[in-house]
N, C-alpha and C. Protein backbone atom coordinates (compact mmCIF):
# COMPACT_ATOMS: atom_id res chain seq x y z
N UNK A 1 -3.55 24.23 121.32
CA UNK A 1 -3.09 25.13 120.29
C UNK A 1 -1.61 25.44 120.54
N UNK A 2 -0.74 25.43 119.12
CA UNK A 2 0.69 26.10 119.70
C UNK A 2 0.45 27.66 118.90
N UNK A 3 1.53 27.43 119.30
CA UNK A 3 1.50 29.36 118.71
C UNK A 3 3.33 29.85 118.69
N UNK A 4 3.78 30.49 117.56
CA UNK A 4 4.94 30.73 117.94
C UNK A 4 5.05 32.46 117.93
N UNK A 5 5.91 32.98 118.72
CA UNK A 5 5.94 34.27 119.45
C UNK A 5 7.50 34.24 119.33
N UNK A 6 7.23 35.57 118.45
CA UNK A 6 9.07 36.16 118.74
C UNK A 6 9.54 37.14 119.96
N UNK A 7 10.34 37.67 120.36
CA UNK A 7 10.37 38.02 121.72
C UNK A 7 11.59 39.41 121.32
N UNK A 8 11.60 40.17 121.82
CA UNK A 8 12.85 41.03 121.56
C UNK A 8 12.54 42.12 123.05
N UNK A 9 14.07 42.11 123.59
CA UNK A 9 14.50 42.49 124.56
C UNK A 9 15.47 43.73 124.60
N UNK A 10 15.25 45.13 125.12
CA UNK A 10 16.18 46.15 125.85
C UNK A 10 16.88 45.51 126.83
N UNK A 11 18.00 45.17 126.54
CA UNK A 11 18.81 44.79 127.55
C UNK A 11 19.71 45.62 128.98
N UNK A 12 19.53 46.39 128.09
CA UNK A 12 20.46 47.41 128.76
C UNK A 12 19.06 47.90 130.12
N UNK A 13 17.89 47.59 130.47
CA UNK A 13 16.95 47.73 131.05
C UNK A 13 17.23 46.65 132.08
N UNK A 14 18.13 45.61 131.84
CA UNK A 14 18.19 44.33 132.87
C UNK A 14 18.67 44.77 134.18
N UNK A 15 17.84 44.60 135.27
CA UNK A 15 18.31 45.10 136.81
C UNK A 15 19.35 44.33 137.05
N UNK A 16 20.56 44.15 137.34
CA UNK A 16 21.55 42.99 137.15
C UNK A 16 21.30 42.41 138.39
N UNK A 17 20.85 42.98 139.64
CA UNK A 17 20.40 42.25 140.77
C UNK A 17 19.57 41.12 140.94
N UNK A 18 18.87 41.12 139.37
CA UNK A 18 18.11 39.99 139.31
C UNK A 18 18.52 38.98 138.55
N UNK A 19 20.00 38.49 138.14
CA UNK A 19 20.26 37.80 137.52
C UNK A 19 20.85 36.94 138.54
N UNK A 20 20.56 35.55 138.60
CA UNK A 20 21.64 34.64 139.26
C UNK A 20 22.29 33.61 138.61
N UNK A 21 23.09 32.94 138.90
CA UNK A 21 23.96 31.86 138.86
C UNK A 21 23.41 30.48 138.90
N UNK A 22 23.22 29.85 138.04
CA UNK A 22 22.61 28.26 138.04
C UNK A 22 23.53 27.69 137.76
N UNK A 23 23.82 26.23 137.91
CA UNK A 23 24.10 25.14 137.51
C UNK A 23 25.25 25.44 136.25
N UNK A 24 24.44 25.52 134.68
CA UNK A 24 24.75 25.46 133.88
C UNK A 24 24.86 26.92 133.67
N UNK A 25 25.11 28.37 134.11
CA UNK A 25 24.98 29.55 133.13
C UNK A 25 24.54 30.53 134.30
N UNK A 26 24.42 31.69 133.48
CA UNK A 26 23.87 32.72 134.53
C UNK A 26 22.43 32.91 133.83
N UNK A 27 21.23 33.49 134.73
CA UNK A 27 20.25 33.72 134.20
C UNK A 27 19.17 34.73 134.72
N UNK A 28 18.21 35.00 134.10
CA UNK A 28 17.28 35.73 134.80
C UNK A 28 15.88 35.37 133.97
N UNK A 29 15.31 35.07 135.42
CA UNK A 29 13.56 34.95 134.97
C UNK A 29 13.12 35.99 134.45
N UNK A 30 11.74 35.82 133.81
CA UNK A 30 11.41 36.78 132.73
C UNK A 30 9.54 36.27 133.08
N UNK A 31 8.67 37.28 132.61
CA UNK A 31 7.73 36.89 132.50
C UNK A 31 7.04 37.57 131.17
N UNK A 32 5.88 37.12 130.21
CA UNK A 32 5.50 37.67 129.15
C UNK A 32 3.78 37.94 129.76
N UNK A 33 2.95 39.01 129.30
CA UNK A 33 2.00 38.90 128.93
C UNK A 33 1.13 38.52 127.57
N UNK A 34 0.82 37.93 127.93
CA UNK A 34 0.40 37.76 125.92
C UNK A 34 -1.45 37.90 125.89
N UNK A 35 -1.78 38.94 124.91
CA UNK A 35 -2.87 39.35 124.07
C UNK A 35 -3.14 38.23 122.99
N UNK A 36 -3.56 36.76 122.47
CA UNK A 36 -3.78 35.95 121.56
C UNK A 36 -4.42 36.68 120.59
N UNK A 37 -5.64 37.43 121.10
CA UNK A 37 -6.74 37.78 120.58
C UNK A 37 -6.47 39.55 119.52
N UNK A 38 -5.55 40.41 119.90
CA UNK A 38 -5.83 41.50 119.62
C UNK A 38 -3.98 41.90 119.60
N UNK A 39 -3.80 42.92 118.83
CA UNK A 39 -2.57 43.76 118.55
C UNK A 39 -2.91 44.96 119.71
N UNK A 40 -2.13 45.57 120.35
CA UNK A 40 -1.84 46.57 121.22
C UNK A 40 -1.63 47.83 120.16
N UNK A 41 -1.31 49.27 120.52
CA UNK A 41 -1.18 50.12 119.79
C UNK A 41 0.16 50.30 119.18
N UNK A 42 1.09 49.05 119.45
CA UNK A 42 2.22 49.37 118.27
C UNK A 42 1.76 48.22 117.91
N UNK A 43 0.95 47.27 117.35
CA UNK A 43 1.06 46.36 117.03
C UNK A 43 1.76 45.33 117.63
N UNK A 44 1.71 45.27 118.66
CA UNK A 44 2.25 44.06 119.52
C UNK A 44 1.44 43.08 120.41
N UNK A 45 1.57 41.95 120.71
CA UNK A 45 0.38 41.10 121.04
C UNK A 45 0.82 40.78 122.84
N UNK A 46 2.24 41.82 123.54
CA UNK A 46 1.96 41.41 124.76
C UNK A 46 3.14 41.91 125.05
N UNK A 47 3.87 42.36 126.16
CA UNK A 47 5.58 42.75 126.76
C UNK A 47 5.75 41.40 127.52
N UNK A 48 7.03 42.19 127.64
CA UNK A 48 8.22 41.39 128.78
C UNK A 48 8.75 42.10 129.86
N UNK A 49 8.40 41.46 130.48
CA UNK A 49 9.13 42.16 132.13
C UNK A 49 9.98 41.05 132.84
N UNK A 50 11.02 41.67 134.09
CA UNK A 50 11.29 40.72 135.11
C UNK A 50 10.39 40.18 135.41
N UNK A 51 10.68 38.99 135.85
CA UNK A 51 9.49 38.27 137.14
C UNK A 51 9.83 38.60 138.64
N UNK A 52 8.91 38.54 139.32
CA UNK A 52 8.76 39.30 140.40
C UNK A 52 8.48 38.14 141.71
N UNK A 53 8.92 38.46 142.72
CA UNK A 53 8.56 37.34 143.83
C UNK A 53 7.24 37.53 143.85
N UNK A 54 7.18 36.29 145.06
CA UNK A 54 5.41 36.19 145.86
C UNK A 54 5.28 37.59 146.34
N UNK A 55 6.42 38.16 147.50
CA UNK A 55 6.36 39.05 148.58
C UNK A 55 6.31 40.58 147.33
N UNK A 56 7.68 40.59 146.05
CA UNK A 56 7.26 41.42 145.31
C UNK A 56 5.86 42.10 145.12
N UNK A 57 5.09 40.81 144.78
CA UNK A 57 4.02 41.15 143.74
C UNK A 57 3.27 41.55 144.77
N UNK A 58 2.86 41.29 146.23
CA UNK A 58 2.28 41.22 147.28
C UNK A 58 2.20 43.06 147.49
N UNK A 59 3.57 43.62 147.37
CA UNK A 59 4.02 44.38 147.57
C UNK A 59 3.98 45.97 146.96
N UNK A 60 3.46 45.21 145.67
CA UNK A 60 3.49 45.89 144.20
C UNK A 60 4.44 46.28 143.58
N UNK A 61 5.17 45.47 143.26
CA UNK A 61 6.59 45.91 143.27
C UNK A 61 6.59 45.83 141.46
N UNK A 62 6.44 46.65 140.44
CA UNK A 62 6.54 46.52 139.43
C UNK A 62 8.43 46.91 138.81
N UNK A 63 8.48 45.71 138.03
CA UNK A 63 9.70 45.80 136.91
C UNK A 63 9.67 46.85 135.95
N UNK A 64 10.88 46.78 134.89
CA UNK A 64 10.71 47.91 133.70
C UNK A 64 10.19 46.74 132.85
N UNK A 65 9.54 47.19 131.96
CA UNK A 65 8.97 46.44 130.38
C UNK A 65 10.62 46.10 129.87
N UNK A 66 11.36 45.39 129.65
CA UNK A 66 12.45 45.02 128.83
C UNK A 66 12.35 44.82 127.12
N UNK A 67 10.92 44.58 127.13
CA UNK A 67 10.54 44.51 125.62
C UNK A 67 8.87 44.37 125.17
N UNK A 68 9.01 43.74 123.84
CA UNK A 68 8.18 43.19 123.51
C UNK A 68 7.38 41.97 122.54
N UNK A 69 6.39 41.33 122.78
CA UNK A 69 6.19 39.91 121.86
C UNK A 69 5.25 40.18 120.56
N UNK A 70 5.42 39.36 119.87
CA UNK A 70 4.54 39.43 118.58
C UNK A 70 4.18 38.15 118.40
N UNK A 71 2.97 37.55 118.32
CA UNK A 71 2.50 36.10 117.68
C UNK A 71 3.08 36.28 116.50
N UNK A 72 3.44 35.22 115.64
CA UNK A 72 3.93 35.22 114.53
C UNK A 72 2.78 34.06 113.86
N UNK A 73 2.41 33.19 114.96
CA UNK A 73 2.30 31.51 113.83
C UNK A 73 1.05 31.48 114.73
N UNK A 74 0.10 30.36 114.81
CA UNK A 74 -0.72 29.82 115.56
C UNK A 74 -1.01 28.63 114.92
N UNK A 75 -1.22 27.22 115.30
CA UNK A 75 -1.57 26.12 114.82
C UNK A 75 -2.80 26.25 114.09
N UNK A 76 -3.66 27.17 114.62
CA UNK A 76 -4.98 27.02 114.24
C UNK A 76 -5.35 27.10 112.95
N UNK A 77 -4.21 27.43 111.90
CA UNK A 77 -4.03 28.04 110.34
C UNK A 77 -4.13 29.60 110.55
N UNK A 78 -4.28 30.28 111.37
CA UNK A 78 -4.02 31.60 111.14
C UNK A 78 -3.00 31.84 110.42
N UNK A 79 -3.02 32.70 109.72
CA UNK A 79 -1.83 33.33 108.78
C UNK A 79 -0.88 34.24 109.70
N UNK A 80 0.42 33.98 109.69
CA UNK A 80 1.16 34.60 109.90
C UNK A 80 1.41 35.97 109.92
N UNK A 81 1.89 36.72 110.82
CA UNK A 81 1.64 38.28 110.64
C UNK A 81 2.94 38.89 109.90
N UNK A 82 3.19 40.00 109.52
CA UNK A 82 4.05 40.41 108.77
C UNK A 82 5.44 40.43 110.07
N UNK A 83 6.15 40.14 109.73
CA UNK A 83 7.71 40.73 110.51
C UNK A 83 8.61 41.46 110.45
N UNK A 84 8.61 42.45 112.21
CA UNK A 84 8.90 43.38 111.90
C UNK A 84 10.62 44.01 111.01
N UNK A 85 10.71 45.23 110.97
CA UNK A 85 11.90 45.09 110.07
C UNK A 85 12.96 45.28 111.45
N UNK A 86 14.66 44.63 111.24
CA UNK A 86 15.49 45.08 112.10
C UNK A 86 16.05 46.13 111.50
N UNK A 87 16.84 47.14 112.36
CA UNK A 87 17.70 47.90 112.00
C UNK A 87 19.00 47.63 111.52
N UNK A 88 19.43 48.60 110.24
CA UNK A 88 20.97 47.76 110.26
C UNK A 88 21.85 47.74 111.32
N UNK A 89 22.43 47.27 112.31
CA UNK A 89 23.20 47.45 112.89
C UNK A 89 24.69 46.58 112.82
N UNK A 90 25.78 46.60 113.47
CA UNK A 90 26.74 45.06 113.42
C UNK A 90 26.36 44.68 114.87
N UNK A 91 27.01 43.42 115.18
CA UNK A 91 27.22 43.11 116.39
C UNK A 91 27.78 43.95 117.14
N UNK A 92 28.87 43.94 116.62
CA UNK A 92 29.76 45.10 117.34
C UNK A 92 28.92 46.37 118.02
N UNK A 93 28.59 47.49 116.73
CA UNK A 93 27.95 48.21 117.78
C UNK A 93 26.49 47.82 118.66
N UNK A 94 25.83 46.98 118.51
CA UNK A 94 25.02 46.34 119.70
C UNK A 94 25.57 45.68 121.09
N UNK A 95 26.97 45.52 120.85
CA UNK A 95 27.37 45.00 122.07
C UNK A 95 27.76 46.28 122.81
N UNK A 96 28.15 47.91 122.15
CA UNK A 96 28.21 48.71 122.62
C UNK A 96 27.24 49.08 123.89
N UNK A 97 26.24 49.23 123.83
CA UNK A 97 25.12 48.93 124.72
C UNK A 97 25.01 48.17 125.74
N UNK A 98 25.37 46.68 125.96
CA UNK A 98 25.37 46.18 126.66
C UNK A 98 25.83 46.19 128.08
N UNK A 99 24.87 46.13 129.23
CA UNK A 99 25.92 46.60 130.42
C UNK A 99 26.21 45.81 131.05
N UNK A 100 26.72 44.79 130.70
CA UNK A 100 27.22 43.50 131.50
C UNK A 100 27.84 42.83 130.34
């Protein structure tokens, strides 16, 4: 089955300690939970958090939620769910926010 999932992120929530330097770019792992089956109480089908080491998780070391996912599509013919609305904003003031 595919499935397509939109993703939206609080950035300003990003631990910057967890971002590194690759090759091509800077980056930071991410992990999703995803609900297929059921909407959560805002209507959402799963969050986003940092990803966490072996020793982290060992540790219990929980991240902040940075966001959250919505199924949108599923191969299976499910119908598409409604999408949500954005706010007006510009770029501009969204980059206000940003802490990096």
């Amino acid at each position: 089955m595919q499935i397509r999932v939109n993703l939206s992120i609080d950035v300003t929530k990003i631990e910057k300690e967890r971002l590194y330097k690759g090759a091509k770019g800077t980056y930071l792992n991410l992990t999703t939970y995803l609900n297929l089956d059921e909407k959560d109480q805002y209507g959402q089908n799963g969050f986003i958090s940092q990803q966490v080491s072996k020793e982290e998780k060992e540790a219990n070391v929980r991240t902040p939620i940075l966001g959250n996912c919505d199924v949108v599509w599923k191969s299976d013919g499910a119908a598409p769910q409604a999408k949500a609305q954005v706010a007006d904003m510009s770029i501009e003031e969204m980059d206000e926010d940003i802490p990096f």
